[in-house]
N, C-alpha and C. Protein backbone atom coordinates (compact mmCIF):
# COMPACT_ATOMS: atom_id res chain seq x y z
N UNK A 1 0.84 -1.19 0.00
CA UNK A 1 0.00 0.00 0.00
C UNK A 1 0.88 1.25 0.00
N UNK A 2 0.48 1.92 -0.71
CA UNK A 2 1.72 3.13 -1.11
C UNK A 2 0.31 4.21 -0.08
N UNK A 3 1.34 4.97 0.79
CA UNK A 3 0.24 5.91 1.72
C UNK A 3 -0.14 7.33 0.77
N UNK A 4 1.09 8.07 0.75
CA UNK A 4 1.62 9.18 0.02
C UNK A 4 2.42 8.84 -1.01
N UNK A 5 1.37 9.43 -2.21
CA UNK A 5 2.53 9.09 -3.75
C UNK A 5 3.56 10.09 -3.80
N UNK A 6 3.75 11.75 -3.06
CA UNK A 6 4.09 12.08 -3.53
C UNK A 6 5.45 11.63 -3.72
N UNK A 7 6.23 11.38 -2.44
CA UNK A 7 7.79 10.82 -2.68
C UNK A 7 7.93 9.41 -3.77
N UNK A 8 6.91 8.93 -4.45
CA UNK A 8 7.02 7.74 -5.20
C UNK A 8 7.07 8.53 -6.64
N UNK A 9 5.99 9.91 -6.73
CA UNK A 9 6.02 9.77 -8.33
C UNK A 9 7.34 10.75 -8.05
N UNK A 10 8.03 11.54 -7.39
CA UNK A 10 9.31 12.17 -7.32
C UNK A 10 10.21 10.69 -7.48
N UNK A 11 10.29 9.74 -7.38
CA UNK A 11 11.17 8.63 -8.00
C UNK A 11 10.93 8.16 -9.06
N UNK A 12 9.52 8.73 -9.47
CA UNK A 12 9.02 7.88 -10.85
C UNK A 12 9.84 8.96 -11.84
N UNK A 13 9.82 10.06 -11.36
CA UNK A 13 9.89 11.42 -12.28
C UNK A 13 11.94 10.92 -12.37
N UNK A 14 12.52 10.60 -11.23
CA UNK A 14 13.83 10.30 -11.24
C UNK A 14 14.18 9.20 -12.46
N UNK A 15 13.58 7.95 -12.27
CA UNK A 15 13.28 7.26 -13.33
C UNK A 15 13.07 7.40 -14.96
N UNK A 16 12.61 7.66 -14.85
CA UNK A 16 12.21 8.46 -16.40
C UNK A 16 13.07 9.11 -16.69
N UNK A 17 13.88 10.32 -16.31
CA UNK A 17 14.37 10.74 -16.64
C UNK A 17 15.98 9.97 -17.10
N UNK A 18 16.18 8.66 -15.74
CA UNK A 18 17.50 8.14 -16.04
C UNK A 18 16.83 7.24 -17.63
N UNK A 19 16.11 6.85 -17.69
CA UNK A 19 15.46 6.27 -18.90
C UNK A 19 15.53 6.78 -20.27
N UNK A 20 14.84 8.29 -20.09
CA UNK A 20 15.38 8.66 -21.23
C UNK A 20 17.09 9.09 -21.63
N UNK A 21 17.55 9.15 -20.35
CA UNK A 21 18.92 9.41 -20.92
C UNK A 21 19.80 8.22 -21.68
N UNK A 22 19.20 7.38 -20.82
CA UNK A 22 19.98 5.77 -21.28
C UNK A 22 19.61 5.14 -22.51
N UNK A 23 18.38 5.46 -22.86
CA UNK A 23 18.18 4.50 -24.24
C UNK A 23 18.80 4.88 -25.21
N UNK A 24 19.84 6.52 -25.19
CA UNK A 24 20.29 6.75 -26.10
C UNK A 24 21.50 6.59 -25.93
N UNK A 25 22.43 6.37 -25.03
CA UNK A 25 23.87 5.68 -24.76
C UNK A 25 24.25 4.08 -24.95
N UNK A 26 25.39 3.78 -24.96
CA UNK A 26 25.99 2.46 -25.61
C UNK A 26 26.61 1.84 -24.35
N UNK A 27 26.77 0.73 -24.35
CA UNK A 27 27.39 0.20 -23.10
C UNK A 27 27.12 -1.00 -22.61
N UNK A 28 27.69 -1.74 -21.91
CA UNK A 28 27.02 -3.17 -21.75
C UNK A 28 26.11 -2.60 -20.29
N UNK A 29 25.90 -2.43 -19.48
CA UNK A 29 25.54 -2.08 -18.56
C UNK A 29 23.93 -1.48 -18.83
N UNK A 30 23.50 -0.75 -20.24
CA UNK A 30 22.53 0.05 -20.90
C UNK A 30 21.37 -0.83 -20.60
N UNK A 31 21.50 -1.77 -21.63
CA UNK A 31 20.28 -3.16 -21.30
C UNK A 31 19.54 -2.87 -19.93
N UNK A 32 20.59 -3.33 -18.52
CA UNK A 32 20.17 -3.42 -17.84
C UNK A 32 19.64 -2.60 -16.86
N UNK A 33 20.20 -1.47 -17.01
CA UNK A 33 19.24 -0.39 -16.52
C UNK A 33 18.10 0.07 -17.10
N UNK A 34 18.04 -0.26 -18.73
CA UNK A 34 16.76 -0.07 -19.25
C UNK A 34 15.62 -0.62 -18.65
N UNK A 35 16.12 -1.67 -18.78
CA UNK A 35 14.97 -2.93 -18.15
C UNK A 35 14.02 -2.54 -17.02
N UNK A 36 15.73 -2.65 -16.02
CA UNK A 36 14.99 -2.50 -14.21
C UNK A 36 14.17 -1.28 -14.54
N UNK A 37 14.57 -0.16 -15.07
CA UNK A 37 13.47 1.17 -14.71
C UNK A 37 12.58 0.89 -15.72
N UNK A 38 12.39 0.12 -16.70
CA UNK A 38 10.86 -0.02 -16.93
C UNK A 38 10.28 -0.90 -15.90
N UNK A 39 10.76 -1.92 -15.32
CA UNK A 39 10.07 -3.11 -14.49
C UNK A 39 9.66 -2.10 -13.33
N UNK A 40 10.24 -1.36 -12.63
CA UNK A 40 10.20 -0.36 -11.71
C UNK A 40 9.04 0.63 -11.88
N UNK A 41 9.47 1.48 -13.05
CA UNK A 41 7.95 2.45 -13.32
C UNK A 41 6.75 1.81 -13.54
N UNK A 42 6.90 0.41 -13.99
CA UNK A 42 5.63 -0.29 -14.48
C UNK A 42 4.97 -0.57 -13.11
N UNK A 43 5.65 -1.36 -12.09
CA UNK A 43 5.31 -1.66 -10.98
C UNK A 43 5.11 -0.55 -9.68
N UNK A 44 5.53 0.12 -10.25
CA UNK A 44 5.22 1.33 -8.89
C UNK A 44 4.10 2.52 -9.67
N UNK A 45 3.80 2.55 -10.84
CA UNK A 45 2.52 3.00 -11.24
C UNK A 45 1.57 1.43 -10.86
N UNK A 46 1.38 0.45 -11.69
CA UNK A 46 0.66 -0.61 -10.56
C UNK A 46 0.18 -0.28 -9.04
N UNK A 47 1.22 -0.12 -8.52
CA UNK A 47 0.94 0.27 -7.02
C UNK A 47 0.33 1.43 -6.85
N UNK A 48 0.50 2.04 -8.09
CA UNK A 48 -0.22 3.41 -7.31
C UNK A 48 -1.67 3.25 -7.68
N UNK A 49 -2.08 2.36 -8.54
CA UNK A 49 -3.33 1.99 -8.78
C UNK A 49 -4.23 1.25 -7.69
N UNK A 50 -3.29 0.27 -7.53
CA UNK A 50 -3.74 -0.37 -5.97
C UNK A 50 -4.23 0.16 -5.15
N UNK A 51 -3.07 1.43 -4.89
CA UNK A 51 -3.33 1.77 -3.90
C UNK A 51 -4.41 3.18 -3.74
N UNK A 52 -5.42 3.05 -5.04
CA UNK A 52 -6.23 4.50 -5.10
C UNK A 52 -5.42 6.16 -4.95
N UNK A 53 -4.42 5.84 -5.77
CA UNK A 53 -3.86 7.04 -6.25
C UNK A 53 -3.89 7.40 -7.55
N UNK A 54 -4.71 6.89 -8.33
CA UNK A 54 -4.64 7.69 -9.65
C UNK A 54 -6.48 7.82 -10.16
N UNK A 55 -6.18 8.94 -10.69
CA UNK A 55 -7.90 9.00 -10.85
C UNK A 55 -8.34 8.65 -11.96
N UNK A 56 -9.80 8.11 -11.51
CA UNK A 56 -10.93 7.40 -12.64
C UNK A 56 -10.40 8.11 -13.99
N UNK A 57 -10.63 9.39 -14.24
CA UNK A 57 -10.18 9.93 -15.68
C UNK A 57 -9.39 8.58 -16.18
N UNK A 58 -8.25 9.39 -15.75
CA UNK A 58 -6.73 8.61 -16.11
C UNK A 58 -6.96 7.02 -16.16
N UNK A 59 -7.14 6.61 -15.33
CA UNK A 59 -7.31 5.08 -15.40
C UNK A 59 -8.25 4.79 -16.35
N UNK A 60 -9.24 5.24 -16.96
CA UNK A 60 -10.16 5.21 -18.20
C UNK A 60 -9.69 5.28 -19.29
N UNK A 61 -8.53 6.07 -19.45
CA UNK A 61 -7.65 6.11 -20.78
C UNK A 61 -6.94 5.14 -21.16
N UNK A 62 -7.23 5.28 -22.94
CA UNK A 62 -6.65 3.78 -23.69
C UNK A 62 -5.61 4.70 -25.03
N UNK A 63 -4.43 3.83 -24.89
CA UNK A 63 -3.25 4.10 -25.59
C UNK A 63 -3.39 3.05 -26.54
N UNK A 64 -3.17 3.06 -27.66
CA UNK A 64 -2.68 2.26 -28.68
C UNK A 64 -1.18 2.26 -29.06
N UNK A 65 -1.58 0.48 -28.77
CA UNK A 65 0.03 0.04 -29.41
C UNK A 65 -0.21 -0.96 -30.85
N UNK A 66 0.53 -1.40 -31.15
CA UNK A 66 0.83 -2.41 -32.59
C UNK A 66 0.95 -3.76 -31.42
N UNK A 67 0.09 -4.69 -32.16
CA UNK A 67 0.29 -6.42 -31.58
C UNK A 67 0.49 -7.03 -32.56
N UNK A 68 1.60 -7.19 -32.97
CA UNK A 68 2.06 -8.72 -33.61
C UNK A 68 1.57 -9.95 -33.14
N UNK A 69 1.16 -11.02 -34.59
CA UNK A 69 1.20 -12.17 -34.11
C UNK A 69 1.89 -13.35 -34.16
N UNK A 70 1.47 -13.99 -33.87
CA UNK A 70 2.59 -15.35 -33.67
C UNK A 70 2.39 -16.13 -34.77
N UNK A 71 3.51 -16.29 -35.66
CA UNK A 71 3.58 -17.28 -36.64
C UNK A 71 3.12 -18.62 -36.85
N UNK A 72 2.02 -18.79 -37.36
CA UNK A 72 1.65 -20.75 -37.28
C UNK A 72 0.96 -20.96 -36.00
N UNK A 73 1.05 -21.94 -35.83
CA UNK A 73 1.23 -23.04 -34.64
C UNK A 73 1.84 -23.13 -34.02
N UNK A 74 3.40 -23.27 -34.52
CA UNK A 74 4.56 -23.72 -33.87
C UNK A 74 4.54 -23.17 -32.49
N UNK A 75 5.11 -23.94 -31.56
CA UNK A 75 5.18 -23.82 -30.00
C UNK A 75 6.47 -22.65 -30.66
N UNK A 76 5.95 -21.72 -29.63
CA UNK A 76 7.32 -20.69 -29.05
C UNK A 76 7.92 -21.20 -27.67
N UNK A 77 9.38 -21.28 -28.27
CA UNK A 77 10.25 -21.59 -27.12
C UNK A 77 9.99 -20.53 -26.24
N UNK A 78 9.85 -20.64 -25.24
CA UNK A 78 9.57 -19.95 -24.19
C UNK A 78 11.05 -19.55 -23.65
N UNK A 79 12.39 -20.41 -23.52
CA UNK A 79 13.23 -20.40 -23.04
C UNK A 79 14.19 -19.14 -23.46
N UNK A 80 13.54 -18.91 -24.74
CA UNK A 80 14.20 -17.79 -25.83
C UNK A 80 13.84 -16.16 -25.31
N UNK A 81 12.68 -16.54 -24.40
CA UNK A 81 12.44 -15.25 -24.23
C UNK A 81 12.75 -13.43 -24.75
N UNK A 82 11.96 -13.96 -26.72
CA UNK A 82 12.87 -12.85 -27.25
C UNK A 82 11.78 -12.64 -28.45
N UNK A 83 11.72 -11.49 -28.89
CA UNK A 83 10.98 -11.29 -30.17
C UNK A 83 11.41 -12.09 -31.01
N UNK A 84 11.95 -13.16 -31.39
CA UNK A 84 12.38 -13.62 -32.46
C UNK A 84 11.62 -13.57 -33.74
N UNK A 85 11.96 -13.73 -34.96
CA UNK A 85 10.58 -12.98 -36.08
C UNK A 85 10.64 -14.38 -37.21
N UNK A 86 11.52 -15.31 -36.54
CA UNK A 86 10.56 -16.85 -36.79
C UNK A 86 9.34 -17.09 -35.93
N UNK A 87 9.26 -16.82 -34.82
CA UNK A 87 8.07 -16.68 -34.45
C UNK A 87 6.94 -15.59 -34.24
N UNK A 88 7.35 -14.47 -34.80
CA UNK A 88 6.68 -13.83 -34.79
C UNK A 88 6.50 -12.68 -36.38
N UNK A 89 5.40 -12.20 -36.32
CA UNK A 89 5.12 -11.66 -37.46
C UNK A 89 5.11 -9.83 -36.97
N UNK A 90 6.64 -9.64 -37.50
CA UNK A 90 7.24 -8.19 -37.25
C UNK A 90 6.92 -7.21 -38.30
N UNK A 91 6.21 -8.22 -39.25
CA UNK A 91 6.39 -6.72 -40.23
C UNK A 91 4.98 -6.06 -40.89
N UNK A 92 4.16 -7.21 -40.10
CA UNK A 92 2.80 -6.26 -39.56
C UNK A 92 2.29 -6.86 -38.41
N UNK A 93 0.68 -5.56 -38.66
CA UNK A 93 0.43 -5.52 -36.74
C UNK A 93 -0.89 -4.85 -37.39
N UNK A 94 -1.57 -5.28 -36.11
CA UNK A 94 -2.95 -5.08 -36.01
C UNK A 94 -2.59 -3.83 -34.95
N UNK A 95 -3.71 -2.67 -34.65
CA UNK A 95 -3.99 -1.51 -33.72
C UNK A 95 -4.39 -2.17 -32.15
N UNK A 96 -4.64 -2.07 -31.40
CA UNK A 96 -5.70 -2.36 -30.12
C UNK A 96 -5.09 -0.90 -29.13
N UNK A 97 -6.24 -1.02 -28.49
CA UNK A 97 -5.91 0.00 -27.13
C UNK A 97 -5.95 -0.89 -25.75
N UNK A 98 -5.38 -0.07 -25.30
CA UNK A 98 -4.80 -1.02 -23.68
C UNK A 98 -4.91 0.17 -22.76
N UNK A 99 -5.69 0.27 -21.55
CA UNK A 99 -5.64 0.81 -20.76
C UNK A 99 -4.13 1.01 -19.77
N UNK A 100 -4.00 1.93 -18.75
CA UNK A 100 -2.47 2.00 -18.25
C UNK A 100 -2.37 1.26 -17.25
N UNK A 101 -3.28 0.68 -16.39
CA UNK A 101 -2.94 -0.96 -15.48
C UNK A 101 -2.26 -2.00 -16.46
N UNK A 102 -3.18 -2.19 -17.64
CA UNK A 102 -3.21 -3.43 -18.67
C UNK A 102 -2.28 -3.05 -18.72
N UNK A 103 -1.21 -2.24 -19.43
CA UNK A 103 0.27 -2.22 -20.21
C UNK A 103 1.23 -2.70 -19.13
N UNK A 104 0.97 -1.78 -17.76
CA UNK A 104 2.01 -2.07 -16.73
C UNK A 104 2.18 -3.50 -16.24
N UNK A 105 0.37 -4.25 -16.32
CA UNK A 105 0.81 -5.94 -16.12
C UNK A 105 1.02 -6.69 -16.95
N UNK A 106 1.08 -6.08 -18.02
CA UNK A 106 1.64 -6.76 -19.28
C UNK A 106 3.47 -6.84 -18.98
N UNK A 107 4.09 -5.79 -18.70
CA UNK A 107 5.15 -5.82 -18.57
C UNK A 107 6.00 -6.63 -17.01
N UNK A 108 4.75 -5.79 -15.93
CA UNK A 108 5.44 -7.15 -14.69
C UNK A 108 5.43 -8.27 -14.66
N UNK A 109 4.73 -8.75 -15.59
CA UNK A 109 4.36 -10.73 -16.07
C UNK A 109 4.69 -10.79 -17.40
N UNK A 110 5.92 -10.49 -17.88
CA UNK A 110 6.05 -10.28 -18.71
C UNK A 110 7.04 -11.64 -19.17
N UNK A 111 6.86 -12.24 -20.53
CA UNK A 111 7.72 -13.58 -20.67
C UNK A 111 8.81 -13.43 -21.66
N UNK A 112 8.06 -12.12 -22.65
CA UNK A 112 9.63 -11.36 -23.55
C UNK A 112 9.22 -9.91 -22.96
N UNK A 113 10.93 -9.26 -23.35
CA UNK A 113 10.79 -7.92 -23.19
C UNK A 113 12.10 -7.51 -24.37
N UNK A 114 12.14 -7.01 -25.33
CA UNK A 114 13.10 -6.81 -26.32
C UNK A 114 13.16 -5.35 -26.40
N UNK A 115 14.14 -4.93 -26.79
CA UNK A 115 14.51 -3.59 -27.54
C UNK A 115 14.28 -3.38 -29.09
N UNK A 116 13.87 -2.19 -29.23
CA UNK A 116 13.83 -1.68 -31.01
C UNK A 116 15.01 -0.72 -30.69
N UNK A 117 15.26 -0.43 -32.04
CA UNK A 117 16.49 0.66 -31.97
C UNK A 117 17.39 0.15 -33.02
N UNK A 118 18.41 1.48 -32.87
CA UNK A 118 19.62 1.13 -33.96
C UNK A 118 20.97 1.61 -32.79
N UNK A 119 21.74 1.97 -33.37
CA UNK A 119 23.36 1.76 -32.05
C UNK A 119 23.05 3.43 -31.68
N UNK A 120 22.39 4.49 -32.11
CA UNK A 120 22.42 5.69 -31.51
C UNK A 120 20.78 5.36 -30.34
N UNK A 121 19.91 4.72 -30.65
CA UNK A 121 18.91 5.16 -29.80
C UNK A 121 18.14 3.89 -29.70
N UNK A 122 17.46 3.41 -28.71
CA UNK A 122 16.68 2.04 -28.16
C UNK A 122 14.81 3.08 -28.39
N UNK A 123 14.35 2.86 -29.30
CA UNK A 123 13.43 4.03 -29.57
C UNK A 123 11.88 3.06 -29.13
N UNK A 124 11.80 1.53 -28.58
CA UNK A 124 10.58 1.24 -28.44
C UNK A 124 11.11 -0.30 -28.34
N UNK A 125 10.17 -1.11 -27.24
CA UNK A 125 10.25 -2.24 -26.81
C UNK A 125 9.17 -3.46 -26.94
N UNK A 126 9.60 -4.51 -27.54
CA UNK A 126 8.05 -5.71 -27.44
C UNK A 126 7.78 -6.21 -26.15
N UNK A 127 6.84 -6.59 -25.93
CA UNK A 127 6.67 -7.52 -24.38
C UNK A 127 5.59 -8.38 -24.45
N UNK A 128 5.42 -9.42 -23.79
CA UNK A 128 4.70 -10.03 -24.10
C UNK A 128 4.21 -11.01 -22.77
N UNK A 129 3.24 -11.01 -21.86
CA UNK A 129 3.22 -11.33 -20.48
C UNK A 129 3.25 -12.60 -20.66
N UNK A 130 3.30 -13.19 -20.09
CA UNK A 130 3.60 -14.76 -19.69
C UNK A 130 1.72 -15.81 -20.08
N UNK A 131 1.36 -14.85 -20.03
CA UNK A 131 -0.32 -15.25 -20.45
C UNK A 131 -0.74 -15.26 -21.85
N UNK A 132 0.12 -14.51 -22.17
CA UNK A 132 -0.35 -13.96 -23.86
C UNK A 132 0.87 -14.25 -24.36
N UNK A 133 1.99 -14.92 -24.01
CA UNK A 133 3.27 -14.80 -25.26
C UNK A 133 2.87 -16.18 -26.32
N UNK A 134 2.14 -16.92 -25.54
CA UNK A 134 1.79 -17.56 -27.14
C UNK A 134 0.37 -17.25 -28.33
N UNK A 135 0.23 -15.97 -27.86
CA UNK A 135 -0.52 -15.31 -28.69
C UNK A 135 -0.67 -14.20 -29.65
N UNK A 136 0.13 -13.26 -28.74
CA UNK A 136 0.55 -12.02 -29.40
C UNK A 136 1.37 -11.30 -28.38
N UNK A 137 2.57 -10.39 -29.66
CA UNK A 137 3.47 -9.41 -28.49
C UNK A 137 2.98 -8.03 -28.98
N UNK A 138 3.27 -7.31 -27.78
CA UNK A 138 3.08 -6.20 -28.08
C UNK A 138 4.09 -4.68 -28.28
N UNK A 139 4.09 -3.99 -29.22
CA UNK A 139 4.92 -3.04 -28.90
C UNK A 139 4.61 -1.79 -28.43
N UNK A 140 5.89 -1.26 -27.62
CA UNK A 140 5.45 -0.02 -26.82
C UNK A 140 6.68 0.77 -27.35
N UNK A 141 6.09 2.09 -27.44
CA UNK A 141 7.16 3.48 -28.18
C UNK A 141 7.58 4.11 -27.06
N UNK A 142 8.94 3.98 -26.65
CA UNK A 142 9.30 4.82 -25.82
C UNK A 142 8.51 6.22 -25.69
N UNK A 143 8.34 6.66 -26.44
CA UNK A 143 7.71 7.99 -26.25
C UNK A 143 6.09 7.80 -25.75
N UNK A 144 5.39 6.77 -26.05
CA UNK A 144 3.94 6.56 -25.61
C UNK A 144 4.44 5.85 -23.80
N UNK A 145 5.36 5.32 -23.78
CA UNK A 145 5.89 4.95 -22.67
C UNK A 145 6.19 5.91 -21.54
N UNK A 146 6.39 7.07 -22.37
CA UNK A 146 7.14 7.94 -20.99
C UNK A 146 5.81 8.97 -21.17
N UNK A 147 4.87 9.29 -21.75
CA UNK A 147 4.56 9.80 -22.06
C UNK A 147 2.74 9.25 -20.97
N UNK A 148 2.87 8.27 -20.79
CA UNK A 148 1.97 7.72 -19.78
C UNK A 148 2.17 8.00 -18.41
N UNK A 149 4.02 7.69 -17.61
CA UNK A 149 4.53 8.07 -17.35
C UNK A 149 4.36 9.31 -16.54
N UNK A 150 4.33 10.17 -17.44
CA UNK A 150 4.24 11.74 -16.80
C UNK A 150 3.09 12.06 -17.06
N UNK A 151 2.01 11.44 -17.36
CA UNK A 151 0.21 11.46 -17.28
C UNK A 151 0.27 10.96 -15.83
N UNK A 152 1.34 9.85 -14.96
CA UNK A 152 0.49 9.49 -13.89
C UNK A 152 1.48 10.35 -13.10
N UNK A 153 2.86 10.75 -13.17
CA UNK A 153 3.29 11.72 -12.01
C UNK A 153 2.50 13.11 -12.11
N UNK A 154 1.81 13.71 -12.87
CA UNK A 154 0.94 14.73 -12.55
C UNK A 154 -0.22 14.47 -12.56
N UNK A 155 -0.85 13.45 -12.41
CA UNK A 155 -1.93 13.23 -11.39
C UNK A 155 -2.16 13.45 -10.64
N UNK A 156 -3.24 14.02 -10.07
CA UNK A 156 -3.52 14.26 -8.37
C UNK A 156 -5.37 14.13 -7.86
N UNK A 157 -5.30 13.28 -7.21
CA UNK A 157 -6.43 12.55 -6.48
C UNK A 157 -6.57 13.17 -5.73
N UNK A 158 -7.67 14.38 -6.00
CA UNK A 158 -8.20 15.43 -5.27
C UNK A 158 -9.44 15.28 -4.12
N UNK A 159 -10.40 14.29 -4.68
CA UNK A 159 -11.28 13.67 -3.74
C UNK A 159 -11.53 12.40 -4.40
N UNK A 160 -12.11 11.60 -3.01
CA UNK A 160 -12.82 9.92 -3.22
C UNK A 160 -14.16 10.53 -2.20
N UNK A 161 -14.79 9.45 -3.43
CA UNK A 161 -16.01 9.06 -3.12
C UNK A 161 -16.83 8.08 -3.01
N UNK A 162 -17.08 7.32 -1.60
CA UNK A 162 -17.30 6.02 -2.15
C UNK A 162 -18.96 5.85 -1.50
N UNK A 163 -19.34 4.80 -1.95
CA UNK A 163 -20.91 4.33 -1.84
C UNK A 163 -20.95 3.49 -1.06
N UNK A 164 -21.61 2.64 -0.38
CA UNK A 164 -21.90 1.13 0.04
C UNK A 164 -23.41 0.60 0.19
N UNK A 165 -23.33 -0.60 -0.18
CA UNK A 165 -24.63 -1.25 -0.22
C UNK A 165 -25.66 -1.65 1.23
N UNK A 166 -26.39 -2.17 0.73
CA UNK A 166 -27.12 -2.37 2.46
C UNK A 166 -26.31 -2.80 3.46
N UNK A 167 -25.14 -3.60 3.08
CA UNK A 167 -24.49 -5.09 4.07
C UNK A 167 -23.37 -4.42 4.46
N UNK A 168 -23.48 -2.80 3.90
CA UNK A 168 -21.91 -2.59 4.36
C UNK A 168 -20.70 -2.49 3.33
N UNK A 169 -20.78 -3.13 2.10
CA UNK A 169 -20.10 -2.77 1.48
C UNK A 169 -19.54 -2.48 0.82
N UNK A 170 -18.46 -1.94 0.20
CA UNK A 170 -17.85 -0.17 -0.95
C UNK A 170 -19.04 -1.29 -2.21
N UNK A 171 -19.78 -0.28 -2.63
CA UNK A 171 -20.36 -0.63 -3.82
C UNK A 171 -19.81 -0.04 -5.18
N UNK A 172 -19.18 1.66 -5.05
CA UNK A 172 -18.54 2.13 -4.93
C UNK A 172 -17.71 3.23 -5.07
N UNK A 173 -16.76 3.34 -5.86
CA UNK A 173 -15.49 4.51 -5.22
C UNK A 173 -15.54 5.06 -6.54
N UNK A 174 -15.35 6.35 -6.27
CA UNK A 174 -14.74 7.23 -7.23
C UNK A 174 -13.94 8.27 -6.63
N UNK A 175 -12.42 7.95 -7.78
CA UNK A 175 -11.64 9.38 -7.41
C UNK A 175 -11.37 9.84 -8.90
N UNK A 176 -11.42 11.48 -8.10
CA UNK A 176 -11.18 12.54 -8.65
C UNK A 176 -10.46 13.28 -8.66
């Protein structure tokens, strides 16, 4: 239970920012800080959902990404944990929208997580949760990424309002 977001989205805002600096530097070390601060922002926006810090608006909003699908039949090695484009169909994609819980548990249960990019910039990532990787992956644009991001660090959950039924209970909540 996160009490007070504010010291969380001041780390989210820290985050992001080491994020965008890194996807555009070289290094063996790059990968892995990419990663953790997406696994990080994904999971500590999560939490802030949990924990009734972000408002109905916001949580109502749907982003579109591109979903590739999975080639054939063929079992995807799971062990590969990788866009590979024998199994997958990279060079088209259907539209869908995904709300900003959906993307973030897409990525904490996530069974691939790959990079796009060329050697100057990591510009957008596939993922694919552990539920859905033998179905479809999805891609996310760094920029729709950070760009959600700083939709939930300037959020602010000004009032709740909640209801309850005869028995007692939240029937329910709205924040604003």
């Amino acid at each position: 239970m996160i009490w007070d977001s504010y010291e969380w989205k001041k780390y989210l805002r820290r985050l992001l920012w080491d994020l965008k600096r890194k996807i555009q530097e070289e290094g063996d070390e790059v990968p892995f800080i990419v990663e953790r601060n997406i696994f990080i922002i994904a999971f500590t926006i999560r939490k802030l959902f949990d924990s009734h810090k972000i408002t109905d608006k916001l949580a109502s909003l749907e982003f579109s990404f591109r979903m590739h699908r999975k080639i054939g039949e063929r079992h995807h090695d799971r062990s590969l944990h990788t866009a590979d484009p024998e199994y997958w169909d990279l060079c088209s994609h259907t539209v869908a929208k995904m709300k900003i819980r959906d993307v973030c548990n897409e990525i904490i249960h996530s069974d691939i997580l790959n990079w796009i990019g060329d050697e100057q910039q990591i510009t957008a990532f596939f993922v694919a949760s552990e539920l859905r990787a033998s179905k479809r992956l999805v891609q996310i644009d760094f920029e729709t990424f950070t760009h959600i991001t700083d939709l939930v660090i300037s959020d602010s959950v000004d009032s709740i309002s909640i209801s309850f039924d005869e028995t007692g209970k939240i029937e329910k909540r709205q924040l604003n």
